[in-house]
PDB file of N, CA and C in Angstrom:
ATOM      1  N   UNK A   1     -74.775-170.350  39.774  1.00  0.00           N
ATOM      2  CA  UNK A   1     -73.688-169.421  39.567  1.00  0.00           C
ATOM      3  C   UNK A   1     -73.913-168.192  40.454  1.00  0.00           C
ATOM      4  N   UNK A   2     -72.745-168.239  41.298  1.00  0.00           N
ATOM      5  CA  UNK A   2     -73.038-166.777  42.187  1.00  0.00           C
ATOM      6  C   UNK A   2     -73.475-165.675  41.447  1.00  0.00           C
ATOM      7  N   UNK A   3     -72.849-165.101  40.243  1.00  0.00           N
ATOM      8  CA  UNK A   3     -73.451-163.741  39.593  1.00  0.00           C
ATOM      9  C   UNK A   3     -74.592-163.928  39.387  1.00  0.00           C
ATOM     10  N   UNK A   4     -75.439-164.798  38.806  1.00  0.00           N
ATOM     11  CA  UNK A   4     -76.807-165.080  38.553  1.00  0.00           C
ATOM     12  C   UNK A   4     -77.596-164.286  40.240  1.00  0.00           C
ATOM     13  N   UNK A   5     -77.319-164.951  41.322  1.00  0.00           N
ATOM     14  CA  UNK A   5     -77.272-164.832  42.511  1.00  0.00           C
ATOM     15  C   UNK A   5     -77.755-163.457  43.129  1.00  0.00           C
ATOM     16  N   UNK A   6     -76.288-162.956  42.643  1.00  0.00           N
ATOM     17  CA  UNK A   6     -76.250-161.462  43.291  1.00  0.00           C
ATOM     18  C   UNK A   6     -76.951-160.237  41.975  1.00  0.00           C
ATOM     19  N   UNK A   7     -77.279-160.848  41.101  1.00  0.00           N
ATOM     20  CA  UNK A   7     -78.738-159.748  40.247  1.00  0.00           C
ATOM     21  C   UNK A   7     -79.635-159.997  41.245  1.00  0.00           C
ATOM     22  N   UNK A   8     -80.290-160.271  41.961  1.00  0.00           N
ATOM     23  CA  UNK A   8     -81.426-160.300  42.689  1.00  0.00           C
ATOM     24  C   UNK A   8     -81.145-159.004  43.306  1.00  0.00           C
ATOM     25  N   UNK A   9     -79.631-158.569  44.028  1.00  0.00           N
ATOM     26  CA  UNK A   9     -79.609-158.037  44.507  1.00  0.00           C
ATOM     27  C   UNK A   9     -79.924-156.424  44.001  1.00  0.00           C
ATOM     28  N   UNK A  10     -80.052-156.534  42.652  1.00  0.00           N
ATOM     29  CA  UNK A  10     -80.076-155.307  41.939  1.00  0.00           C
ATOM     30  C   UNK A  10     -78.859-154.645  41.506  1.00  0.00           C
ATOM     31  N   UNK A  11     -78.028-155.866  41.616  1.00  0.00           N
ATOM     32  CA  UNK A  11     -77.150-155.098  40.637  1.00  0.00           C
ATOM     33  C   UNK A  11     -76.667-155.745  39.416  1.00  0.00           C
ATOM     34  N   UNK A  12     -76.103-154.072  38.504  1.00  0.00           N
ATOM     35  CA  UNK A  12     -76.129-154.762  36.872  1.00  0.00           C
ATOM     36  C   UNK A  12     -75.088-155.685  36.358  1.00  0.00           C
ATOM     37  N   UNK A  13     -75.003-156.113  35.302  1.00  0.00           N
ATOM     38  CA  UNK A  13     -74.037-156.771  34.229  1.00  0.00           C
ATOM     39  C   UNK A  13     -72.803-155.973  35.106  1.00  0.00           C
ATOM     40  N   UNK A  14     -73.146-154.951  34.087  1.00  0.00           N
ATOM     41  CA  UNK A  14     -71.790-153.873  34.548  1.00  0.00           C
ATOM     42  C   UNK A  14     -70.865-154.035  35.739  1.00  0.00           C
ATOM     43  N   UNK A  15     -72.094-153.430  36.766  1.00  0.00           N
ATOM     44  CA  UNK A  15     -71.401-153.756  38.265  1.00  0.00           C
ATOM     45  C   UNK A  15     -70.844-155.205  38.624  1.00  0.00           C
ATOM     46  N   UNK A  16     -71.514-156.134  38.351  1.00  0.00           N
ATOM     47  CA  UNK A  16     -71.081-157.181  38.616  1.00  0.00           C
ATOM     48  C   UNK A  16     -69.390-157.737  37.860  1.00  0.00           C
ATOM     49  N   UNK A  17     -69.800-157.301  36.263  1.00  0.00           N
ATOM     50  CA  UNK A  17     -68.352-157.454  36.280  1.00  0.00           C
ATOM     51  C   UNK A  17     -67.464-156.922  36.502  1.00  0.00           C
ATOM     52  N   UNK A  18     -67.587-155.602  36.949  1.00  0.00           N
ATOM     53  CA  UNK A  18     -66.023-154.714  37.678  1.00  0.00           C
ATOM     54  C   UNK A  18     -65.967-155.775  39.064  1.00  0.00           C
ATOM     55  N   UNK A  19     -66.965-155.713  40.164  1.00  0.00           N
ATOM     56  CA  UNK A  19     -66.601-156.330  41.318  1.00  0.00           C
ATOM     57  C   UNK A  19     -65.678-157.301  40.985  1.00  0.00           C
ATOM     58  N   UNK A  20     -66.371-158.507  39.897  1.00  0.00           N
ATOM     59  CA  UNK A  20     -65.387-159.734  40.010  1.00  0.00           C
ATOM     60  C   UNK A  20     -63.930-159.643  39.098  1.00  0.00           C
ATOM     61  N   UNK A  21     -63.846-158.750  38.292  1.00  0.00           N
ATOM     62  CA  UNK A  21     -62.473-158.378  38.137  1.00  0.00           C
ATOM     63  C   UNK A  21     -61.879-157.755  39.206  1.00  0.00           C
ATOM     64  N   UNK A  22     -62.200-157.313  39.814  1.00  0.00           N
ATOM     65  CA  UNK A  22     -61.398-156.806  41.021  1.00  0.00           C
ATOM     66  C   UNK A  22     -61.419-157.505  41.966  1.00  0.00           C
ATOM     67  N   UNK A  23     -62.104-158.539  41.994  1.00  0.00           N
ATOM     68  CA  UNK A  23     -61.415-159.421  43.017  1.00  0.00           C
ATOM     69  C   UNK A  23     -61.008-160.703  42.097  1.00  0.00           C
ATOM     70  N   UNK A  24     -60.798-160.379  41.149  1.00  0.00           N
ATOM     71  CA  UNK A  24     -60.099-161.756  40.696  1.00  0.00           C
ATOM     72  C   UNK A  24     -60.700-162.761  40.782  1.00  0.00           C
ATOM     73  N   UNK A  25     -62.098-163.020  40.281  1.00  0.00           N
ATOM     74  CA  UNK A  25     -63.309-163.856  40.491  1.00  0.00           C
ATOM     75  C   UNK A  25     -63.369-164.499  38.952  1.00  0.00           C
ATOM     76  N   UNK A  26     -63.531-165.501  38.859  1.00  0.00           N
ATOM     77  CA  UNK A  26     -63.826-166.229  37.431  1.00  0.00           C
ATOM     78  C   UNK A  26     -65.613-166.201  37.754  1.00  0.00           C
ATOM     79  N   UNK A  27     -65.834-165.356  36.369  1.00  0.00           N
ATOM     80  CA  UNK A  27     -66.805-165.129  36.225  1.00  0.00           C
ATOM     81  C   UNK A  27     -68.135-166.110  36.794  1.00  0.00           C
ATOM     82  N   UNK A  28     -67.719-167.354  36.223  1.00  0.00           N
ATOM     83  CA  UNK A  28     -68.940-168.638  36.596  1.00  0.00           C
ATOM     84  C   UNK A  28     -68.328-169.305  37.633  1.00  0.00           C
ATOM     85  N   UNK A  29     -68.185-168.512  38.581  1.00  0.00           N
ATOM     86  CA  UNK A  29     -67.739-169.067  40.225  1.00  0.00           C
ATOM     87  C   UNK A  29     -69.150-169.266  41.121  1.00  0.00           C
ATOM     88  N   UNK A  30     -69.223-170.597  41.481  1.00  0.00           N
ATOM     89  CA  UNK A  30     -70.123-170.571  42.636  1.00  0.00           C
ATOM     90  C   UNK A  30     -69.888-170.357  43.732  1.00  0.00           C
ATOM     91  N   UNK A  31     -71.134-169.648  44.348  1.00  0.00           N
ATOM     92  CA  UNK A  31     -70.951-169.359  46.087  1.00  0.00           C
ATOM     93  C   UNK A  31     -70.047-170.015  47.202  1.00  0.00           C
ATOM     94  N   UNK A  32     -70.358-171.883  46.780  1.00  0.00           N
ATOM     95  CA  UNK A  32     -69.488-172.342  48.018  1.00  0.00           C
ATOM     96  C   UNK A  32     -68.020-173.118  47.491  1.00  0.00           C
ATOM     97  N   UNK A  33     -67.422-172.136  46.276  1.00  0.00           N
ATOM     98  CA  UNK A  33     -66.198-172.083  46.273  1.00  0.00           C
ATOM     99  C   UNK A  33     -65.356-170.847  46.349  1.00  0.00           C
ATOM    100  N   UNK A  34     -66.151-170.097  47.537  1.00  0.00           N
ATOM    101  CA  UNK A  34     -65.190-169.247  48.209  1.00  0.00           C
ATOM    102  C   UNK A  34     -64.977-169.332  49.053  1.00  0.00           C
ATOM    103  N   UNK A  35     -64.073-168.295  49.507  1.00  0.00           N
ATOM    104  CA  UNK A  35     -63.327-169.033  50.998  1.00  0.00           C
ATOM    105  C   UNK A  35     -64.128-167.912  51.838  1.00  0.00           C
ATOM    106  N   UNK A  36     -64.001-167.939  53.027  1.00  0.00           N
ATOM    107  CA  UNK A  36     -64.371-166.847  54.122  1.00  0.00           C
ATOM    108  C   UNK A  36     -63.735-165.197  53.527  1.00  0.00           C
ATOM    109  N   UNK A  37     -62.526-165.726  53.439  1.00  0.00           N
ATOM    110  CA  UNK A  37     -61.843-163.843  53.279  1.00  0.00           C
ATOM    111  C   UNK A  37     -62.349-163.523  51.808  1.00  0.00           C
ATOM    112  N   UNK A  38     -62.511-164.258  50.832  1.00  0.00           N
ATOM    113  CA  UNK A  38     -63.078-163.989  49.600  1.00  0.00           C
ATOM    114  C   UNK A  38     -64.513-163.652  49.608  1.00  0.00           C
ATOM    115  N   UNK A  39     -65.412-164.010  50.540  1.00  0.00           N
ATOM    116  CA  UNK A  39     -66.987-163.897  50.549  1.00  0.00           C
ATOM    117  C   UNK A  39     -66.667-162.531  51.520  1.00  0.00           C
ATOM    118  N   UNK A  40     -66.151-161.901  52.275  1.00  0.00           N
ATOM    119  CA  UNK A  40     -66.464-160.841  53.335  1.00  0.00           C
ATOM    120  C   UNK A  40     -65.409-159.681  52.048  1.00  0.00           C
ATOM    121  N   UNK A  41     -64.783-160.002  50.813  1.00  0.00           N
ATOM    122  CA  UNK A  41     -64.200-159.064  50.223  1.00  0.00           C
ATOM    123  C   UNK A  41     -65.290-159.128  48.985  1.00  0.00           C
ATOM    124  N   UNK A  42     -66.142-159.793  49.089  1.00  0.00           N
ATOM    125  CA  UNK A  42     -67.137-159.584  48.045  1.00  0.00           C
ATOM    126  C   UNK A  42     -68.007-158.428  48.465  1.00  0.00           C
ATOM    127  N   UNK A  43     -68.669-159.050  49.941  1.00  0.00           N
ATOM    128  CA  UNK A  43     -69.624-158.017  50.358  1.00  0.00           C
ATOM    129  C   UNK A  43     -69.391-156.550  50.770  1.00  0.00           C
ATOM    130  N   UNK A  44     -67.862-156.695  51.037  1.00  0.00           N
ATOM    131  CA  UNK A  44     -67.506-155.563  50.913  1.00  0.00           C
ATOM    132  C   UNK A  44     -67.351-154.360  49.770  1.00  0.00           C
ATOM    133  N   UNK A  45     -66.943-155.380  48.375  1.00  0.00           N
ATOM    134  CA  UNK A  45     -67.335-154.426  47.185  1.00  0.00           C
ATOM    135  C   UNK A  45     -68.412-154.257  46.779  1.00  0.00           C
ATOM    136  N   UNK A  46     -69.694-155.134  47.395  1.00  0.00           N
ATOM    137  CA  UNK A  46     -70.806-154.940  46.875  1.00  0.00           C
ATOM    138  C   UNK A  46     -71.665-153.650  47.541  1.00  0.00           C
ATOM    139  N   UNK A  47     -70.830-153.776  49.179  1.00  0.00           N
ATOM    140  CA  UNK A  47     -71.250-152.389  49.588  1.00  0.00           C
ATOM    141  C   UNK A  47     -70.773-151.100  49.247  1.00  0.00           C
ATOM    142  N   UNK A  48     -69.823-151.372  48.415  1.00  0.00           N
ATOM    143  CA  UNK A  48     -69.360-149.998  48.094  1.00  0.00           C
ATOM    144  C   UNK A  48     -70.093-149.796  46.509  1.00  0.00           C
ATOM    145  N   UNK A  49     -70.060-150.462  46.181  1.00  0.00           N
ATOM    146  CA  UNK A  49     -71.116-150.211  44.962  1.00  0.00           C
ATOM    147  C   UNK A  49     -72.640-149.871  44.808  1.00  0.00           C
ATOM    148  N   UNK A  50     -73.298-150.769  45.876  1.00  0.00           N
ATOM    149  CA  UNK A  50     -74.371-149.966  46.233  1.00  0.00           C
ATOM    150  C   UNK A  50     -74.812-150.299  48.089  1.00  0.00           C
ATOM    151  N   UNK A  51     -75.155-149.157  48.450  1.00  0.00           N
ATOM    152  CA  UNK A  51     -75.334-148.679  50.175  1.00  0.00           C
ATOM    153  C   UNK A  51     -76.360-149.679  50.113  1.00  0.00           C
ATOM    154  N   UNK A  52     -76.288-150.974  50.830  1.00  0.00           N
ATOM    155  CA  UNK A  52     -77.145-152.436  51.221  1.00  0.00           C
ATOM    156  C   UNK A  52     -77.060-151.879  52.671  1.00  0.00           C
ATOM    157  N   UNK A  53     -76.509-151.262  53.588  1.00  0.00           N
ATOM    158  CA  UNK A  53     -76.837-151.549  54.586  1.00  0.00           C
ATOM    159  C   UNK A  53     -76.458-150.094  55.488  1.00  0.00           C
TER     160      UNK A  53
END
């Protein structure tokens, strides 16, 4: 399960579930059932949530 996934990254419950409500993510979505524009609008909220890069 991608969310499982992206805790490594250090981020919380919390954060994780605003990102995927805001992108309209079903919670127990895996990684390679997203599309390209859905994975580059992930990393994009994940950078705005916390400075990765």
């Amino acid at each position: 399960m991608l969310k499982n996934t992206l805790r490594l990254l250090g981020l919380s419950d919390d954060q994780l579930a605003k990102i995927f409500k805001e992108l309209n993510f079903d919670p127990q979505i895996r990684a390679e059932s997203l599309s390209l524009q859905q994975f580059a609008d992930l990393t994009d909220a994940i950078e705005k949530t916390q400075k990765l890069f």
